[in-house]
PDB file of N, CA and C in Angstrom:
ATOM      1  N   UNK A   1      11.756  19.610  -2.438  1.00  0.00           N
ATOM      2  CA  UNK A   1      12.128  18.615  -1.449  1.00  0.00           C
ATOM      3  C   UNK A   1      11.898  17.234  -2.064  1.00  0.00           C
ATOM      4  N   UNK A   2      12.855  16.494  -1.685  1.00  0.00           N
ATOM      5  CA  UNK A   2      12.557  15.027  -2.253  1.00  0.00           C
ATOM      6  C   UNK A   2      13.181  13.905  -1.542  1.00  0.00           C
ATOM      7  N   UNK A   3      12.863  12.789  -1.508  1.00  0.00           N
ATOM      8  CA  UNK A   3      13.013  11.637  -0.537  1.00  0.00           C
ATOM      9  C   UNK A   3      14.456  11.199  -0.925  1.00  0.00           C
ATOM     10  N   UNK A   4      15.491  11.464   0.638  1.00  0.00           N
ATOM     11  CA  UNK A   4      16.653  11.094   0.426  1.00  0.00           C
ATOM     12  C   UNK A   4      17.560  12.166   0.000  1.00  0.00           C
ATOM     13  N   UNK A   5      16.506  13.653   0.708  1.00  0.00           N
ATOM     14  CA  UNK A   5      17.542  14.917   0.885  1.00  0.00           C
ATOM     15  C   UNK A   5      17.779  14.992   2.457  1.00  0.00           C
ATOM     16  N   UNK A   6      18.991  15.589   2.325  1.00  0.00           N
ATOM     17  CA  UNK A   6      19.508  15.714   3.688  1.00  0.00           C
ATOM     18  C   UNK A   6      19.261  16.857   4.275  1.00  0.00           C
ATOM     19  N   UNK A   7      18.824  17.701   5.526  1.00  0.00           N
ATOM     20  CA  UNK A   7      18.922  18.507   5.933  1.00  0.00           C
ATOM     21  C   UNK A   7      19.092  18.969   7.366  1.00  0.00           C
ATOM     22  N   UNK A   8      19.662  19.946   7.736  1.00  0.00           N
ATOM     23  CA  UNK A   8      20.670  20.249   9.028  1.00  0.00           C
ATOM     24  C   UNK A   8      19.260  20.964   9.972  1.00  0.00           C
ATOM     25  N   UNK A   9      18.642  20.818  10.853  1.00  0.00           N
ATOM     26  CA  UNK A   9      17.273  21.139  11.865  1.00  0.00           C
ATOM     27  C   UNK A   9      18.246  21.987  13.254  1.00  0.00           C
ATOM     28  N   UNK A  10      17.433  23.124  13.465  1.00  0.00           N
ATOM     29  CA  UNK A  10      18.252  24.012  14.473  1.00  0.00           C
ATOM     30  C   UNK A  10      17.184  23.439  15.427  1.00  0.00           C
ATOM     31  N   UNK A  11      17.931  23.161  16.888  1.00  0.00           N
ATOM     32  CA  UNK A  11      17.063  23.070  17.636  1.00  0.00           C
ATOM     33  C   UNK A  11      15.974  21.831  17.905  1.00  0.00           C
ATOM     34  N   UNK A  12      15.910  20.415  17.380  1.00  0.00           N
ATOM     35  CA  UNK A  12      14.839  19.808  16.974  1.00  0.00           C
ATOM     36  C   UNK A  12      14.398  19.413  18.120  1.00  0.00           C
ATOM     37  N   UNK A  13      13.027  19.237  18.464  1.00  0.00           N
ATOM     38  CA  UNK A  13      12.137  19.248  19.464  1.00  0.00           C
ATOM     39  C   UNK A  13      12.577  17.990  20.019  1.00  0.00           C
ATOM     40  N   UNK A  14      12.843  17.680  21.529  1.00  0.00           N
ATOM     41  CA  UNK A  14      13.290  16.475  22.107  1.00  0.00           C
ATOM     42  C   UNK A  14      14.637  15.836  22.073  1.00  0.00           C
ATOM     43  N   UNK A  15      15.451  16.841  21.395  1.00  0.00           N
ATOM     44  CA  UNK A  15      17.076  16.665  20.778  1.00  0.00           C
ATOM     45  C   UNK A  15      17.624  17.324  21.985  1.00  0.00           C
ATOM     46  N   UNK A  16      18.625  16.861  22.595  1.00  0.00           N
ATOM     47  CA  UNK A  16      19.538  17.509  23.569  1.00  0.00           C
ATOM     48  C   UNK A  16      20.540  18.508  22.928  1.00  0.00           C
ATOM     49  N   UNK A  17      20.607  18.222  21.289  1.00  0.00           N
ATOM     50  CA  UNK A  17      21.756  18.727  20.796  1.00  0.00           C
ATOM     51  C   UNK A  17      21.188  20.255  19.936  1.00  0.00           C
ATOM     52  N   UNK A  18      21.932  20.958  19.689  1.00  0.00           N
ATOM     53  CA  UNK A  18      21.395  22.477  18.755  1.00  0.00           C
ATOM     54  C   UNK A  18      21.267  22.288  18.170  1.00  0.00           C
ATOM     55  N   UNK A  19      21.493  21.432  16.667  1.00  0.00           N
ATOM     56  CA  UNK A  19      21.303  20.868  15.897  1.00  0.00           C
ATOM     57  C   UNK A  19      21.011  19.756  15.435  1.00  0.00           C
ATOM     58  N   UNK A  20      20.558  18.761  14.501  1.00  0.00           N
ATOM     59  CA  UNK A  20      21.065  17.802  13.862  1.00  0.00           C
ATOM     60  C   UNK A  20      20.470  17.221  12.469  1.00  0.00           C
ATOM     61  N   UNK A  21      21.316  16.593  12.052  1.00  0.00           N
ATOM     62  CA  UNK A  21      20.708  16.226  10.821  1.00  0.00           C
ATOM     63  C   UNK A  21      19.407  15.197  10.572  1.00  0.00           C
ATOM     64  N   UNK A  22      18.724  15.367   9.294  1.00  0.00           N
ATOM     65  CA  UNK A  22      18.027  14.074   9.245  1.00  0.00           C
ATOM     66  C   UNK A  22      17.392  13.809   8.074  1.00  0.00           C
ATOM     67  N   UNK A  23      17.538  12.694   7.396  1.00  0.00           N
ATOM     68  CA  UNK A  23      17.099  12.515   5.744  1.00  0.00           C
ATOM     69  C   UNK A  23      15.526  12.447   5.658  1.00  0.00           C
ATOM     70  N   UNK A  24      15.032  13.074   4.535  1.00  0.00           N
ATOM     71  CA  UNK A  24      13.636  12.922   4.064  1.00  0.00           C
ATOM     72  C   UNK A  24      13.370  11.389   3.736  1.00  0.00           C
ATOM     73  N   UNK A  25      11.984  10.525   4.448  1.00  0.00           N
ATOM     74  CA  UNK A  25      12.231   9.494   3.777  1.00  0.00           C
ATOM     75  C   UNK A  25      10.695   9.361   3.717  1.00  0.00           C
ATOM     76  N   UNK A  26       9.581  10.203   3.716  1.00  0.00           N
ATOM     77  CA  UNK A  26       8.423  10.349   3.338  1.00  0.00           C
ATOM     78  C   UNK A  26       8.402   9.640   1.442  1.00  0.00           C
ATOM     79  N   UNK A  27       7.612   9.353   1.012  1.00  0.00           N
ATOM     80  CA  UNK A  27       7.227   9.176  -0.157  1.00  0.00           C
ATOM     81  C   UNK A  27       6.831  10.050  -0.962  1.00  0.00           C
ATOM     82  N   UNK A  28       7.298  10.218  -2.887  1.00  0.00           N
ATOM     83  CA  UNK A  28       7.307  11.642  -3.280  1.00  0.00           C
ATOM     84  C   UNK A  28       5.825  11.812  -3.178  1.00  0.00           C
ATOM     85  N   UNK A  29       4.809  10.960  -3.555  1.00  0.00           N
ATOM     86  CA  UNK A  29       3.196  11.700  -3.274  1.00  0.00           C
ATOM     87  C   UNK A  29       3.169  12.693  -2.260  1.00  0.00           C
ATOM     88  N   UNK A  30       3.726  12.189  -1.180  1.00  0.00           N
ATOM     89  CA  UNK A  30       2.967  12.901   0.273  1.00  0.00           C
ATOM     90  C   UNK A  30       4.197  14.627   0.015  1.00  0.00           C
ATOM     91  N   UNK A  31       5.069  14.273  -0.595  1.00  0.00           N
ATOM     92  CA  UNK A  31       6.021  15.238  -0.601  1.00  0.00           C
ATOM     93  C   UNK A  31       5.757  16.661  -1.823  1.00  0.00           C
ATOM     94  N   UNK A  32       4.803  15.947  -2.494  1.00  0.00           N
ATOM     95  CA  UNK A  32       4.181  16.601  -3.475  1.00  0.00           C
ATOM     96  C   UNK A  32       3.027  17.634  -2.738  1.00  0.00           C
ATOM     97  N   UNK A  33       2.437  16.911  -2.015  1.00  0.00           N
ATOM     98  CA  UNK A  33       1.203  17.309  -1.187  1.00  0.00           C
ATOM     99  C   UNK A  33       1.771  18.632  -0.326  1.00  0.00           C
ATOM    100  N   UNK A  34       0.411  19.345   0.111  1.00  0.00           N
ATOM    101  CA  UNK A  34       0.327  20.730   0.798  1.00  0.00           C
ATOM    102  C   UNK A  34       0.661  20.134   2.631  1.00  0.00           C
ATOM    103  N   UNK A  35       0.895  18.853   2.446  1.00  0.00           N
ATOM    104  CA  UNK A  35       0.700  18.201   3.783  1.00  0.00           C
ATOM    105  C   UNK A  35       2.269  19.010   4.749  1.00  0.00           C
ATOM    106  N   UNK A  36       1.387  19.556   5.293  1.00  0.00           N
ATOM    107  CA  UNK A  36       2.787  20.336   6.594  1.00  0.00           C
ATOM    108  C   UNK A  36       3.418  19.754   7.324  1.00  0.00           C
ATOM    109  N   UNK A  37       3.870  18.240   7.579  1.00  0.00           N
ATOM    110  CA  UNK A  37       4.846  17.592   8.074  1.00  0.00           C
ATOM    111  C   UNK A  37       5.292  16.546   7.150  1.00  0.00           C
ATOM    112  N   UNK A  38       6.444  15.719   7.291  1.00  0.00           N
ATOM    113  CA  UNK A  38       7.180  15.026   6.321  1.00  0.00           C
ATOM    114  C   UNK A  38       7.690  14.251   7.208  1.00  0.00           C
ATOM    115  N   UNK A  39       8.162  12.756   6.638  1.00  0.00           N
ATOM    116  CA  UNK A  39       8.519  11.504   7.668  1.00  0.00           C
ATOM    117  C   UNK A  39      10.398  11.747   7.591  1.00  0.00           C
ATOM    118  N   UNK A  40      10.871  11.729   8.932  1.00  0.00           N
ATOM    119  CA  UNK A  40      12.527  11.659   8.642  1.00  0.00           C
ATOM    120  C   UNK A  40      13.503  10.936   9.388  1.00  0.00           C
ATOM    121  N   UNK A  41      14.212  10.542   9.147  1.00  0.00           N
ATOM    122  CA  UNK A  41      15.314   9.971   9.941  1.00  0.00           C
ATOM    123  C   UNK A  41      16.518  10.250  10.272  1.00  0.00           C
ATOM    124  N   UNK A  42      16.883  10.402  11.979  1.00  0.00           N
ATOM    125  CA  UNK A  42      18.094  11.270  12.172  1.00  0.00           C
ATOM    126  C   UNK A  42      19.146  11.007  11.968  1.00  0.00           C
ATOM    127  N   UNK A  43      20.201  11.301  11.668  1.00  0.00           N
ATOM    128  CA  UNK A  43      21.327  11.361  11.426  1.00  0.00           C
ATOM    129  C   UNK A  43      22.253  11.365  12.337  1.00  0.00           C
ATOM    130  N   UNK A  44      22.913  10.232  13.526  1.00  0.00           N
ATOM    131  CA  UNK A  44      23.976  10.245  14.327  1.00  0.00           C
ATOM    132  C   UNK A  44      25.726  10.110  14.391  1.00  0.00           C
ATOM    133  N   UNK A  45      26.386  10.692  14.671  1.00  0.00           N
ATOM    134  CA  UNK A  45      27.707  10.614  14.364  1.00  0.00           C
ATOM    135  C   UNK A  45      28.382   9.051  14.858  1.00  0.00           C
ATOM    136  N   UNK A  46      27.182   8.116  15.634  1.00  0.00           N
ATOM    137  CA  UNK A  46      28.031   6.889  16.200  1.00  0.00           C
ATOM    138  C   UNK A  46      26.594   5.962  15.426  1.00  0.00           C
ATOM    139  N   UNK A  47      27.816   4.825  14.976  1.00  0.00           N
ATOM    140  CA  UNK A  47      26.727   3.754  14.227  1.00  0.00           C
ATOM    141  C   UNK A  47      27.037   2.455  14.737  1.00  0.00           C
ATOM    142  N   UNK A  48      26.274   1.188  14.748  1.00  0.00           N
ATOM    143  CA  UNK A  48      26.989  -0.129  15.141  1.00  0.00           C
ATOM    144  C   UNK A  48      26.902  -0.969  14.469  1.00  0.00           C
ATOM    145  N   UNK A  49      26.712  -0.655  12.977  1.00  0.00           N
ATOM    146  CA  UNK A  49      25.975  -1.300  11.506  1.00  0.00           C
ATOM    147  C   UNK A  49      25.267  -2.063  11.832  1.00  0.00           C
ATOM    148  N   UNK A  50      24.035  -1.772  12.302  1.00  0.00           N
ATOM    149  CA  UNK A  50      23.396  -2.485  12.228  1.00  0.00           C
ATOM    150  C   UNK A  50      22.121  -2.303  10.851  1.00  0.00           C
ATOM    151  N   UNK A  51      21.292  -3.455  10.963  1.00  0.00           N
ATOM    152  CA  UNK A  51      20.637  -3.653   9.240  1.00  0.00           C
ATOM    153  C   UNK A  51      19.316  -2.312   9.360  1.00  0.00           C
ATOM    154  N   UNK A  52      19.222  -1.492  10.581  1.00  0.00           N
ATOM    155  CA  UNK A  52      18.414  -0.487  10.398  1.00  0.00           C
ATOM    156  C   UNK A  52      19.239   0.761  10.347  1.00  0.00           C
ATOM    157  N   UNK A  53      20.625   0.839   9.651  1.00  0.00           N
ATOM    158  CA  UNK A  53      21.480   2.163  10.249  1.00  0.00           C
ATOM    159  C   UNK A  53      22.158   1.963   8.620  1.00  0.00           C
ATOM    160  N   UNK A  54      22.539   3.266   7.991  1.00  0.00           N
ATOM    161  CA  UNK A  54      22.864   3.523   6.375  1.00  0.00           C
ATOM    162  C   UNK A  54      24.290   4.405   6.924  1.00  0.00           C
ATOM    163  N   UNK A  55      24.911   4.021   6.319  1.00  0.00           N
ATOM    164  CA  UNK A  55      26.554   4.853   6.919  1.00  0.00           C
ATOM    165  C   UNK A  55      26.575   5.922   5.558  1.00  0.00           C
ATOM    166  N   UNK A  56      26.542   7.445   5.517  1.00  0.00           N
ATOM    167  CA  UNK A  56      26.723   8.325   4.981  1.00  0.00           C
ATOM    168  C   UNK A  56      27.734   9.295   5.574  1.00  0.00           C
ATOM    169  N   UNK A  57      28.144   9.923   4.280  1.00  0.00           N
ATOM    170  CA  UNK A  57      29.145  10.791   4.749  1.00  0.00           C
ATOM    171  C   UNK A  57      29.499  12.196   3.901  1.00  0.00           C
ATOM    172  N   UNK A  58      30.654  12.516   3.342  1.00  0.00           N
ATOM    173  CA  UNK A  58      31.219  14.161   2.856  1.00  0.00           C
ATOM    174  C   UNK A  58      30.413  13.449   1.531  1.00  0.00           C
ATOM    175  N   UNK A  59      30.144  12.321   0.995  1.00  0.00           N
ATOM    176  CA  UNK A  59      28.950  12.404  -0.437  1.00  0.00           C
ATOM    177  C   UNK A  59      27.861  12.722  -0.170  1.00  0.00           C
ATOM    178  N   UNK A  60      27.791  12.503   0.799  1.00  0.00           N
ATOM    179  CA  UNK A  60      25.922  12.951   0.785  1.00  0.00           C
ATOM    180  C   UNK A  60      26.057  14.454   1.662  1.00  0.00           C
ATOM    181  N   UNK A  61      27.231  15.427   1.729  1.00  0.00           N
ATOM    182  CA  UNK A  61      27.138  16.788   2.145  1.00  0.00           C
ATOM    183  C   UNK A  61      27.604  16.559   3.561  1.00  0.00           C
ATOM    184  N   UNK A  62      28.066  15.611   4.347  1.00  0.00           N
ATOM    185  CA  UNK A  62      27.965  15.655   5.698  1.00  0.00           C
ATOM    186  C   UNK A  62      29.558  16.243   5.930  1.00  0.00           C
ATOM    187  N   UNK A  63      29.768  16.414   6.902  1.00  0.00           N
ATOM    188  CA  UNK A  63      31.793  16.593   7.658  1.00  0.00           C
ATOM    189  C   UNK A  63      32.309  15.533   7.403  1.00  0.00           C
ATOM    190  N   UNK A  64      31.264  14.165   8.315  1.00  0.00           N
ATOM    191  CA  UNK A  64      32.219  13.225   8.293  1.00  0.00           C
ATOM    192  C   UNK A  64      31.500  12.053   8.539  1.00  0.00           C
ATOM    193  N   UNK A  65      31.759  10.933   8.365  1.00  0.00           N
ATOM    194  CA  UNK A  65      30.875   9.246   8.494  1.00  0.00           C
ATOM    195  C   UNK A  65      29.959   9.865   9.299  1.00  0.00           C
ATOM    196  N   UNK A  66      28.938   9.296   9.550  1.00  0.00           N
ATOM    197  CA  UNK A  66      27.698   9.393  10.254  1.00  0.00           C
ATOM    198  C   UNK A  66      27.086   8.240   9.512  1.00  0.00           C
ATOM    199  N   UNK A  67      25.722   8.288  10.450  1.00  0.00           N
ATOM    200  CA  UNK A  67      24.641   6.933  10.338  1.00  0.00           C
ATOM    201  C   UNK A  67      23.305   7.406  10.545  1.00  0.00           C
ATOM    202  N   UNK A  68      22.854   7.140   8.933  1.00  0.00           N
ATOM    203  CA  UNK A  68      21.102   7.085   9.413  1.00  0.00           C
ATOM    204  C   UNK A  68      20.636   6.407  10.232  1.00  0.00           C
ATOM    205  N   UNK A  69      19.960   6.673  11.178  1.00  0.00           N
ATOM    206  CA  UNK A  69      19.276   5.526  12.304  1.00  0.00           C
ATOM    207  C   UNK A  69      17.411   5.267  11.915  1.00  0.00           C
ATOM    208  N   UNK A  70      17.055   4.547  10.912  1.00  0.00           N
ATOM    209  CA  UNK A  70      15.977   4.310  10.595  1.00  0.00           C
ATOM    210  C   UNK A  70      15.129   3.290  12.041  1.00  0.00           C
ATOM    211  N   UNK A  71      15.886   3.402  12.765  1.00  0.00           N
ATOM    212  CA  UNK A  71      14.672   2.673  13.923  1.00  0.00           C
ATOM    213  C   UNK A  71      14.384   4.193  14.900  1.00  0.00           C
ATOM    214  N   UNK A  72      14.857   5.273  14.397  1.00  0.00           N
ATOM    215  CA  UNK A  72      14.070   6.414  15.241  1.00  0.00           C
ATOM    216  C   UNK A  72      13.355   7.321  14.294  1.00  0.00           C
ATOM    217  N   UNK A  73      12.447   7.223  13.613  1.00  0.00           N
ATOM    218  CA  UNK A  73      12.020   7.793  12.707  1.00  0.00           C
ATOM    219  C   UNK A  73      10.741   9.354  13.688  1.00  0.00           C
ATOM    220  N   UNK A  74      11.164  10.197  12.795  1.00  0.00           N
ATOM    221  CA  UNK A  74      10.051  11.126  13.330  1.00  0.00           C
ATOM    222  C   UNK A  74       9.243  12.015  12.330  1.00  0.00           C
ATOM    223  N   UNK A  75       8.296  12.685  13.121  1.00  0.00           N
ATOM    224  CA  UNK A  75       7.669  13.836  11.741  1.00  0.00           C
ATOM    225  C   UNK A  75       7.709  15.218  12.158  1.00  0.00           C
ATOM    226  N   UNK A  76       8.389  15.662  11.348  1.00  0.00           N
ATOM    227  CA  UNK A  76       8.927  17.187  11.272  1.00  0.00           C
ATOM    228  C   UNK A  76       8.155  18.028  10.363  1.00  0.00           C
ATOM    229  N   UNK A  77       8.071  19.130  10.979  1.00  0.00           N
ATOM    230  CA  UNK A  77       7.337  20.189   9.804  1.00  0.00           C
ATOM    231  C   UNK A  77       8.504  21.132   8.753  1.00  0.00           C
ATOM    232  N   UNK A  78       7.889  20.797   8.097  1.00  0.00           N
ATOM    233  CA  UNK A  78       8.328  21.039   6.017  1.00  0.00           C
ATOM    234  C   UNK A  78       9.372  22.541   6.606  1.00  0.00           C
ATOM    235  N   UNK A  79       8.456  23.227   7.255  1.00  0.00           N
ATOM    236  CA  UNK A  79       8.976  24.938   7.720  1.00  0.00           C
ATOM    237  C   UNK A  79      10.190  24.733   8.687  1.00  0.00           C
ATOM    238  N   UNK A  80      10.526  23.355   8.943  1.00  0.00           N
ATOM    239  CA  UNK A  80      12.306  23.232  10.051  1.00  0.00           C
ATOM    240  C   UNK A  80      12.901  22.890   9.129  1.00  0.00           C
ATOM    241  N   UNK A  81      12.556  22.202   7.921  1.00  0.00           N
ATOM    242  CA  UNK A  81      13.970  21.705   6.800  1.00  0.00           C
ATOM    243  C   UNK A  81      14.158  22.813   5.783  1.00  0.00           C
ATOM    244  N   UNK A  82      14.948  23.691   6.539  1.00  0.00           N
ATOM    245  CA  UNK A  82      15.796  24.901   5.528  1.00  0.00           C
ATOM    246  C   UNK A  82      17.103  25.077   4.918  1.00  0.00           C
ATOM    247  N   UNK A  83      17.529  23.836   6.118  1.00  0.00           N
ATOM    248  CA  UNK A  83      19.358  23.979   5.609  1.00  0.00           C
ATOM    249  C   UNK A  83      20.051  22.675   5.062  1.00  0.00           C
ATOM    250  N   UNK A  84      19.508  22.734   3.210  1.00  0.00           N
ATOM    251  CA  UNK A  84      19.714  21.593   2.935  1.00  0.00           C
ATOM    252  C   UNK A  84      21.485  21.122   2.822  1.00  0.00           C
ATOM    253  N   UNK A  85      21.910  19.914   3.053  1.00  0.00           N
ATOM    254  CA  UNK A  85      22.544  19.880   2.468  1.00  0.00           C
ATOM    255  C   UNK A  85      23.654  19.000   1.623  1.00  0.00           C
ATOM    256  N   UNK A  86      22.762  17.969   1.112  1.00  0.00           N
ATOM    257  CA  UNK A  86      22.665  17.104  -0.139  1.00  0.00           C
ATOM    258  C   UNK A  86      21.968  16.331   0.132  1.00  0.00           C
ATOM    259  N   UNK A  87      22.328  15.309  -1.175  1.00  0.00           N
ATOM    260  CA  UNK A  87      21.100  14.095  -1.098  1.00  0.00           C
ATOM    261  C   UNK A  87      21.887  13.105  -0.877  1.00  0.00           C
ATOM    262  N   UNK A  88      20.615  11.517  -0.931  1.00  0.00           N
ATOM    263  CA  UNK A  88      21.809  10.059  -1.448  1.00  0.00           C
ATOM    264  C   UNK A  88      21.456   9.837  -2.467  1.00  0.00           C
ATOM    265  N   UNK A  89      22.461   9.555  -3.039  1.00  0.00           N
ATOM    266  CA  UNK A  89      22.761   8.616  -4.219  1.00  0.00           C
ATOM    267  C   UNK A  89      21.753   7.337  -4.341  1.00  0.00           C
ATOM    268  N   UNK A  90      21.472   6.888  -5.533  1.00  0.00           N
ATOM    269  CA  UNK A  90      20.714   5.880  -5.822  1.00  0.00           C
ATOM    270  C   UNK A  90      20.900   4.790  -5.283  1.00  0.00           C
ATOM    271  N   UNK A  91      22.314   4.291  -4.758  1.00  0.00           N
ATOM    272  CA  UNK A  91      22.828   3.313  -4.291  1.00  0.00           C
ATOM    273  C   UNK A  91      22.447   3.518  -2.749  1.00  0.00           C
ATOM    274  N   UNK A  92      22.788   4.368  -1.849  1.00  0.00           N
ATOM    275  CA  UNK A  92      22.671   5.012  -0.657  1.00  0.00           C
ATOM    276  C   UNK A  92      21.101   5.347  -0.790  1.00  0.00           C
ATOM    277  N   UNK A  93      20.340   5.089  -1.571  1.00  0.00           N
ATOM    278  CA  UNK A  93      18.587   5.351  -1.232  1.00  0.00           C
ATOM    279  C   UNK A  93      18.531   4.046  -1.337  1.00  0.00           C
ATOM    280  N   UNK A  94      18.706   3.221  -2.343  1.00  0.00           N
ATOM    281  CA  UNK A  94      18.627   1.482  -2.048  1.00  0.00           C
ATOM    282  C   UNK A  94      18.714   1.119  -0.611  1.00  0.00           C
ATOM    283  N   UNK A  95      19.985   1.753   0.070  1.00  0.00           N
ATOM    284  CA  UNK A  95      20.799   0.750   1.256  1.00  0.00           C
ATOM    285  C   UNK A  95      19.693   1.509   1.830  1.00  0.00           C
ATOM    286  N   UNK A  96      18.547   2.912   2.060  1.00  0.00           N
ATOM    287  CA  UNK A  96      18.126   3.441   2.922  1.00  0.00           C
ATOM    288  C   UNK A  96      16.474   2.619   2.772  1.00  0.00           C
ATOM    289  N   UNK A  97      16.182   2.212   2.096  1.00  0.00           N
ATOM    290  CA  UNK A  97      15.083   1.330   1.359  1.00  0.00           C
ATOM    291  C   UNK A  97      15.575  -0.449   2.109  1.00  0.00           C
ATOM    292  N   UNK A  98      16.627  -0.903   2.373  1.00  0.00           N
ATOM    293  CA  UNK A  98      16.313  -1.806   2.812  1.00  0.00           C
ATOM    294  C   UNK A  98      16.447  -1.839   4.456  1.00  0.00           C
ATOM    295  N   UNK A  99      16.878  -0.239   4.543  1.00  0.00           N
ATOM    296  CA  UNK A  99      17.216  -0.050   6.553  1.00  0.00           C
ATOM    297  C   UNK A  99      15.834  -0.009   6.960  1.00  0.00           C
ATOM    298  N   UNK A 100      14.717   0.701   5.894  1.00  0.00           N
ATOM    299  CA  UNK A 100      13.775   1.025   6.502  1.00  0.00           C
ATOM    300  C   UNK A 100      12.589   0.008   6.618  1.00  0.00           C
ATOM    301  N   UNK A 101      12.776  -1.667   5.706  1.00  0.00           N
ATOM    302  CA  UNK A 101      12.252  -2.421   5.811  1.00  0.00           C
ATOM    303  C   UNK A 101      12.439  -3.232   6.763  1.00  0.00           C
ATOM    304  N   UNK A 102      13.796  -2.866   7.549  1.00  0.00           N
ATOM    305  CA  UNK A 102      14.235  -4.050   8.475  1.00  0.00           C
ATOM    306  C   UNK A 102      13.619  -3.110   9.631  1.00  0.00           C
ATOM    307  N   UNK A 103      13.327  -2.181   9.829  1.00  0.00           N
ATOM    308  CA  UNK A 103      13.163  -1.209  10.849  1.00  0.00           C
ATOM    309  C   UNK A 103      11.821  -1.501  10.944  1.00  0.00           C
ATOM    310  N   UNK A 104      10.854  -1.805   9.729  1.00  0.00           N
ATOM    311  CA  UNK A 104       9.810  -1.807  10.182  1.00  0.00           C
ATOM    312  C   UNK A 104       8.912  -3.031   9.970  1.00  0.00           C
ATOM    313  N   UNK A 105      10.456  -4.123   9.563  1.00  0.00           N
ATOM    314  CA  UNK A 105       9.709  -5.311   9.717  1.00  0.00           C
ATOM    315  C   UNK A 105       8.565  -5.574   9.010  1.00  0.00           C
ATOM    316  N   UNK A 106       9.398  -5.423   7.310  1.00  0.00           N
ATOM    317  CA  UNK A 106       8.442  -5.596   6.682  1.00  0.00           C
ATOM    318  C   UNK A 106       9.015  -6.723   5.653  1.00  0.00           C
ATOM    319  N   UNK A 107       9.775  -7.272   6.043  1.00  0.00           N
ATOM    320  CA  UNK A 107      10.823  -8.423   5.585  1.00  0.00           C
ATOM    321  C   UNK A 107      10.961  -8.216   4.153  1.00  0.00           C
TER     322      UNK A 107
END
């Protein structure tokens, strides 16, 4: 597992939907670690570009455009991310590196 893989969650706790996606954006230390949850951000099919939202799509494994939403961040256990299915790109971890500074207001 590594920061800025994508993976598809059956069921995720508090989700109305059966599924959905959501990128790893924990740090590789903690990802290295025996630690049983990991930090992530979901993945919605509607975006309004805003400077906390990363527009990904069929490159990073998805159907179709979608939007990281780095202002809903949650922690998921390691044992729900089974169905990977791709990563971002160096460029697309940049743009996800500056969603997550504006998200958390760290200028």
């Amino acid at each position: 597992m590594r920061r800025g893989d994508l993976y598809r969650v059956r069921k995720p706790r508090g989700d109305t939907k059966e599924s959905r996606v959501f990128v790893v954006v924990s740090r590789q230390a903690l990802l290295r670690s025996t630690f049983s949850t990991v930090v992530c951000a979901p993945v919605y099919t509607h975006g309004e570009g805003l400077t906390t939202q990363v527009a990904v799509g069929p490159a990073e494994g998805l159907r179709h455009t979608s939007w990281i939403t780095c202002d809903n961040l949650t922690s998921l256990r390691r044992s729900d991310l089974t169905d990977y299915l791709g990563a971002l790109s160096m460029a697309k971890t940049r743009e996800l590196n500056r969603a997550l500074r504006s998200a958390l207001d760290l200028g």
